[in-house]
N, C-alpha and C. Protein backbone atom coordinates (compact mmCIF):
# COMPACT_ATOMS: atom_id res chain seq x y z
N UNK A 1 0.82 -1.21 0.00
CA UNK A 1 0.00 0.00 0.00
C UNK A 1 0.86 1.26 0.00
N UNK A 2 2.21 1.06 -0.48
CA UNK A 2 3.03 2.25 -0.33
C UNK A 2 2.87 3.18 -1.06
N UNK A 3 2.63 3.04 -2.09
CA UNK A 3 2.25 4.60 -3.35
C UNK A 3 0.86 5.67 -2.62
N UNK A 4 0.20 4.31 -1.80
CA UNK A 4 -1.67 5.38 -2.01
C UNK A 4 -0.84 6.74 -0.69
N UNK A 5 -1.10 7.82 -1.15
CA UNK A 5 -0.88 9.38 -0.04
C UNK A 5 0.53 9.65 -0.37
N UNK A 6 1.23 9.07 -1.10
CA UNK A 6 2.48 9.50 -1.51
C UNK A 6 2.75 9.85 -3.34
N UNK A 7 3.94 11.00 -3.30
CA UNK A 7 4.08 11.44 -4.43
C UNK A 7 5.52 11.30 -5.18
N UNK A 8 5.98 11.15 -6.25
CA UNK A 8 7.63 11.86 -6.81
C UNK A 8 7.66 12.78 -6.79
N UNK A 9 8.85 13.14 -6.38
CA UNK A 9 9.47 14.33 -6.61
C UNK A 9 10.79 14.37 -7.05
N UNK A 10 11.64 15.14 -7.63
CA UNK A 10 12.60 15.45 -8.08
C UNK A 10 13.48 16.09 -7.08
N UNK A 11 14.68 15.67 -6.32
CA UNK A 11 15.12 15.73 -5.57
C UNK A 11 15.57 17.15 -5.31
N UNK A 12 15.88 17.36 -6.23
CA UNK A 12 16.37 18.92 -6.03
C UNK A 12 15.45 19.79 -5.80
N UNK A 13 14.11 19.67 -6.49
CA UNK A 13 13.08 20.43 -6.01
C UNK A 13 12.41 20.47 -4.32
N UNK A 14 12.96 19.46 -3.93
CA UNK A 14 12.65 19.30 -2.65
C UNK A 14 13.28 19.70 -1.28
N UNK A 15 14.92 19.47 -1.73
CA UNK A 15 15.88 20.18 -1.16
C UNK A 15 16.30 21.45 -1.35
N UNK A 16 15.81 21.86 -2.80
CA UNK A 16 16.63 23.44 -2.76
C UNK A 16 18.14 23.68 -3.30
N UNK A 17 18.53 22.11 -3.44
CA UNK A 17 20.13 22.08 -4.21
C UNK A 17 20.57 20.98 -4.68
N UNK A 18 21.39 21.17 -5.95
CA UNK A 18 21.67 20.27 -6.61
C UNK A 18 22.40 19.35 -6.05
N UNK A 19 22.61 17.56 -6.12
CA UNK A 19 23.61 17.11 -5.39
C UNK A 19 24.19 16.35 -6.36
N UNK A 20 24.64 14.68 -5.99
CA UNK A 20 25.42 13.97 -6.56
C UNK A 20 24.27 13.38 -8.07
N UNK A 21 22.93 12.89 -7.83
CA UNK A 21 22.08 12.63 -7.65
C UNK A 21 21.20 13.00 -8.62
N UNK A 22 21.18 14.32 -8.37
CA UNK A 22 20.47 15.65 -9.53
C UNK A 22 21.09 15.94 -10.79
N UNK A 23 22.91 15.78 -10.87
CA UNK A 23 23.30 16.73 -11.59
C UNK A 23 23.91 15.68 -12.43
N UNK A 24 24.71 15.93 -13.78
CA UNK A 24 24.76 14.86 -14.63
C UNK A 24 25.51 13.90 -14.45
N UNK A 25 26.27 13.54 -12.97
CA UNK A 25 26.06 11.86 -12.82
C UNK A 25 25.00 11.15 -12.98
N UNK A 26 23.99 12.06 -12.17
CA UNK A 26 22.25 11.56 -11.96
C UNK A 26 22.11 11.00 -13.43
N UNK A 27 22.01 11.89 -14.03
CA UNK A 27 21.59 12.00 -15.57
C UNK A 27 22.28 10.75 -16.05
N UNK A 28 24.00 10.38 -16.07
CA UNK A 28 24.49 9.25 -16.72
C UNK A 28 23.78 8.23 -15.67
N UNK A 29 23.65 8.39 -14.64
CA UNK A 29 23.06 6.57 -14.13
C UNK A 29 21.63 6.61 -14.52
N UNK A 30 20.86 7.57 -14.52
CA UNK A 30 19.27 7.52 -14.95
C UNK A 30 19.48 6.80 -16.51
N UNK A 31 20.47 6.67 -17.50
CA UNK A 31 20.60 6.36 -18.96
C UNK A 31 21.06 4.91 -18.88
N UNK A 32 22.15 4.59 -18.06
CA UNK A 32 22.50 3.45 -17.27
C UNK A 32 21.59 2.50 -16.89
N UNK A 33 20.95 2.90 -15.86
CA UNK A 33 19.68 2.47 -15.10
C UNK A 33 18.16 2.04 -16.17
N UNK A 34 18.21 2.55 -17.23
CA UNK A 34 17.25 2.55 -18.11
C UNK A 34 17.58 1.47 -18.96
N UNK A 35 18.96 1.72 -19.81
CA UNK A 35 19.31 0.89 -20.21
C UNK A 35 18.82 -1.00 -19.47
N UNK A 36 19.66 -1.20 -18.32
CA UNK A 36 19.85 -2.18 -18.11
C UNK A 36 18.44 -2.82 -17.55
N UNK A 37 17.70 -1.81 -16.96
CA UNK A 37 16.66 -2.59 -15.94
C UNK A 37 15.62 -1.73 -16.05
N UNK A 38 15.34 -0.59 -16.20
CA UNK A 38 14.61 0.73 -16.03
C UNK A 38 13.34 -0.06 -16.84
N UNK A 39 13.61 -0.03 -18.11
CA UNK A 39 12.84 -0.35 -18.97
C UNK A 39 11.97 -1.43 -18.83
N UNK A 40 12.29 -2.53 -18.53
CA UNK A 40 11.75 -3.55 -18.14
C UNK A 40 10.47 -3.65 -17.10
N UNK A 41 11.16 -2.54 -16.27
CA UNK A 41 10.47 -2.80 -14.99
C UNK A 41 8.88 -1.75 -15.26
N UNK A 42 9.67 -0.95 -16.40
CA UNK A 42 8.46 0.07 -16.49
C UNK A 42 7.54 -0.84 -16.98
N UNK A 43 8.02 -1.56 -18.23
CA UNK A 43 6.92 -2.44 -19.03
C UNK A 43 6.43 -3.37 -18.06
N UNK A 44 6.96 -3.74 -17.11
CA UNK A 44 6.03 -5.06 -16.13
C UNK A 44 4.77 -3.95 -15.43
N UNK A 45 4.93 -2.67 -14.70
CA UNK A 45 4.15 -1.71 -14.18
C UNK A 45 3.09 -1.48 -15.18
N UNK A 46 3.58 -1.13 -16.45
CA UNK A 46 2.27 -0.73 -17.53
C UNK A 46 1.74 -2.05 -17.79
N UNK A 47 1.77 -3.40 -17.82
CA UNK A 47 1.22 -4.44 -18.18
C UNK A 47 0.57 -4.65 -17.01
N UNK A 48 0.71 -4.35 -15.28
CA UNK A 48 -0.33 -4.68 -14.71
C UNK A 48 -0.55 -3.98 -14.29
N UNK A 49 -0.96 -2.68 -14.81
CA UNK A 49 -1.79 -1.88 -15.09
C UNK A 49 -3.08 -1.93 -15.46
N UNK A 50 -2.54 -2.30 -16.72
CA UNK A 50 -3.45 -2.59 -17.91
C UNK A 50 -4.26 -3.66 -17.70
N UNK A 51 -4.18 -4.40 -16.24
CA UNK A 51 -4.63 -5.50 -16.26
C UNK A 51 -5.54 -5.57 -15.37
N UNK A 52 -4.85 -4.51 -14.41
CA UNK A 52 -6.00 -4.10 -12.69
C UNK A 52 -6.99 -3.56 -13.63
N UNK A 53 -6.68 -2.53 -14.36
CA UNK A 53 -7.99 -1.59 -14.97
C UNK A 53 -8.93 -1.81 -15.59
N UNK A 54 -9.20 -3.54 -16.01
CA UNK A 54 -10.51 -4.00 -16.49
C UNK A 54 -11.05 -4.04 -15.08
N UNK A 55 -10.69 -3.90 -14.37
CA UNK A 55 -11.94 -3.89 -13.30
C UNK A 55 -11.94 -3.04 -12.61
N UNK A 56 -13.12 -2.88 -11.79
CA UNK A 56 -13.39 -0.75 -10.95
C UNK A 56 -12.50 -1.23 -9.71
N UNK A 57 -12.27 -2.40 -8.99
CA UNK A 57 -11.52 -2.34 -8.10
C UNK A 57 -10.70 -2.29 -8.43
N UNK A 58 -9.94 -2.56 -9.17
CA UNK A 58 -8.36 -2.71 -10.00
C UNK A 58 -7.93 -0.97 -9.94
N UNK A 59 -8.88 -0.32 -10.41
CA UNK A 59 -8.52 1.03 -11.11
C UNK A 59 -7.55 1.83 -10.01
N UNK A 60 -7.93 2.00 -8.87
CA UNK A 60 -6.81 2.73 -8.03
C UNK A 60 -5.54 1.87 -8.12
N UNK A 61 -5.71 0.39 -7.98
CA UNK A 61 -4.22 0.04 -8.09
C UNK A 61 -3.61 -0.34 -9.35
N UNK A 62 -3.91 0.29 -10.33
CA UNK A 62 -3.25 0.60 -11.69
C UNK A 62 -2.73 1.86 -11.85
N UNK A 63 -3.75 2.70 -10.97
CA UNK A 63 -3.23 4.12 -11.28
C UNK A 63 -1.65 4.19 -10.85
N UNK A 64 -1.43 3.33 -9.29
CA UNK A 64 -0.20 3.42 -8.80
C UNK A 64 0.66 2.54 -9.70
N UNK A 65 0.56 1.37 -10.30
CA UNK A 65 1.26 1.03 -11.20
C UNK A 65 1.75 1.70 -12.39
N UNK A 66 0.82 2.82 -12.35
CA UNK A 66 1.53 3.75 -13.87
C UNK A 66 2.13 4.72 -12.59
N UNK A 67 2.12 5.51 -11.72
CA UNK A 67 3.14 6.22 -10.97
C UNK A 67 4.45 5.22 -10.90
N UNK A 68 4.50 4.07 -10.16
CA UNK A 68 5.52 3.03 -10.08
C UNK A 68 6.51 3.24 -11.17
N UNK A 69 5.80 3.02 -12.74
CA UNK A 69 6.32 2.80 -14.11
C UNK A 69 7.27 4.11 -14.33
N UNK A 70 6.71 5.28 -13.93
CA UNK A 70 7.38 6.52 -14.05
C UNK A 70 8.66 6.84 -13.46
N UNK A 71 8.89 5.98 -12.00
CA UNK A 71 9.69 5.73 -11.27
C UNK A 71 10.50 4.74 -11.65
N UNK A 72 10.16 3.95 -12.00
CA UNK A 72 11.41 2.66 -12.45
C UNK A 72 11.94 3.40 -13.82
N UNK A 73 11.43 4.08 -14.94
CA UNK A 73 11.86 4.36 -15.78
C UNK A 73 13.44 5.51 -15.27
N UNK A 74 13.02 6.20 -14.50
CA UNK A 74 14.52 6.81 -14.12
C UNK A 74 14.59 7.24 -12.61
N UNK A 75 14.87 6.17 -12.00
CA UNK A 75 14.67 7.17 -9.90
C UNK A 75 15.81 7.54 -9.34
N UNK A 76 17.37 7.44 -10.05
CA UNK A 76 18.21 8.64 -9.66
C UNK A 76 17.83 10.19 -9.70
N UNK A 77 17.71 10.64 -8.23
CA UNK A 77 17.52 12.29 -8.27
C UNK A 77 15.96 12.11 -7.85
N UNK A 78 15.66 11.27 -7.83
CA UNK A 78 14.34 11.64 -7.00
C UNK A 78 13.75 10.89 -5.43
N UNK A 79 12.76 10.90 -5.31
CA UNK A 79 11.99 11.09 -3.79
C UNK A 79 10.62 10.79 -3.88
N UNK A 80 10.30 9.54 -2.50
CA UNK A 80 9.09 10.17 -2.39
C UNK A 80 8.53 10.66 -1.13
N UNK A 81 7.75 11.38 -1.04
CA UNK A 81 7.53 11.80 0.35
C UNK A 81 5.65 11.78 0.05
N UNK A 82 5.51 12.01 1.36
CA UNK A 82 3.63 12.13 1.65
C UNK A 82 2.89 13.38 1.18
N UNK A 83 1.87 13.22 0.11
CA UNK A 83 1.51 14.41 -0.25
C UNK A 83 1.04 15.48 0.32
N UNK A 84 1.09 15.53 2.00
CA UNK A 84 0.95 17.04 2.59
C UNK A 84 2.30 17.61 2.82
N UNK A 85 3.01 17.08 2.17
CA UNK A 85 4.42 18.18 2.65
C UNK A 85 4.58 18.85 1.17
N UNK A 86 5.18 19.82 1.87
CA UNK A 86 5.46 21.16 0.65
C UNK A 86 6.59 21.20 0.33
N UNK A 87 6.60 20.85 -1.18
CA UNK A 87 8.04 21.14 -2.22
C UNK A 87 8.37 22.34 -1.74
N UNK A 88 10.23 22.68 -1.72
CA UNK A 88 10.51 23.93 -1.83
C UNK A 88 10.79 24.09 -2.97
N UNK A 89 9.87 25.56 -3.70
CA UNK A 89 10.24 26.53 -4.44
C UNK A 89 11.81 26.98 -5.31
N UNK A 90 12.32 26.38 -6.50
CA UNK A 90 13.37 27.03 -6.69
C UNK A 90 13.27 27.88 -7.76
């Protein structure tokens, strides 16, 4: 039940500064990370997806399977935290 009240975020937007993470190491392991496994994992998320969503109970836990998918596709540099906390502003 970990996705339902939680959001991504982009790490830097959250902290206020760029780190190891954010800046284009981030970027070469997010290409890395895609390459080798990213991809995969996205396509397993969108396939049971696609699979909760024939049915009305399914539908909330597909929605988090397409958040999930977004996340496996690149999660160097990002976060998740609970959706009442407030991004800082850059």
């Amino acid at each position: 039940m970990w996705p339902f009240g939680q959001e991504i975020v982009d790490r830097e937007h959250m902290t206020g500064r760029e780190d190891l993470g954010t800046g284009v190491p981030g970027v070469l392991g997010n290409i890395v990370w895609f390459v080798v496994a990213g991809w995969w994992l996205a396509l397993g998320h969108l396939v049971f997806a696609a699979l909760l969503a024939m049915t009305v109970i399914g539908i909330p836990f597909a929605w988090q399977h397409m958040k999930l998918a977004g996340m496996a596709v690149a999660p160097i540099g990002k976060m998740v935290i609970a959706r009442n906390v407030t991004v800082h502003a850059s």
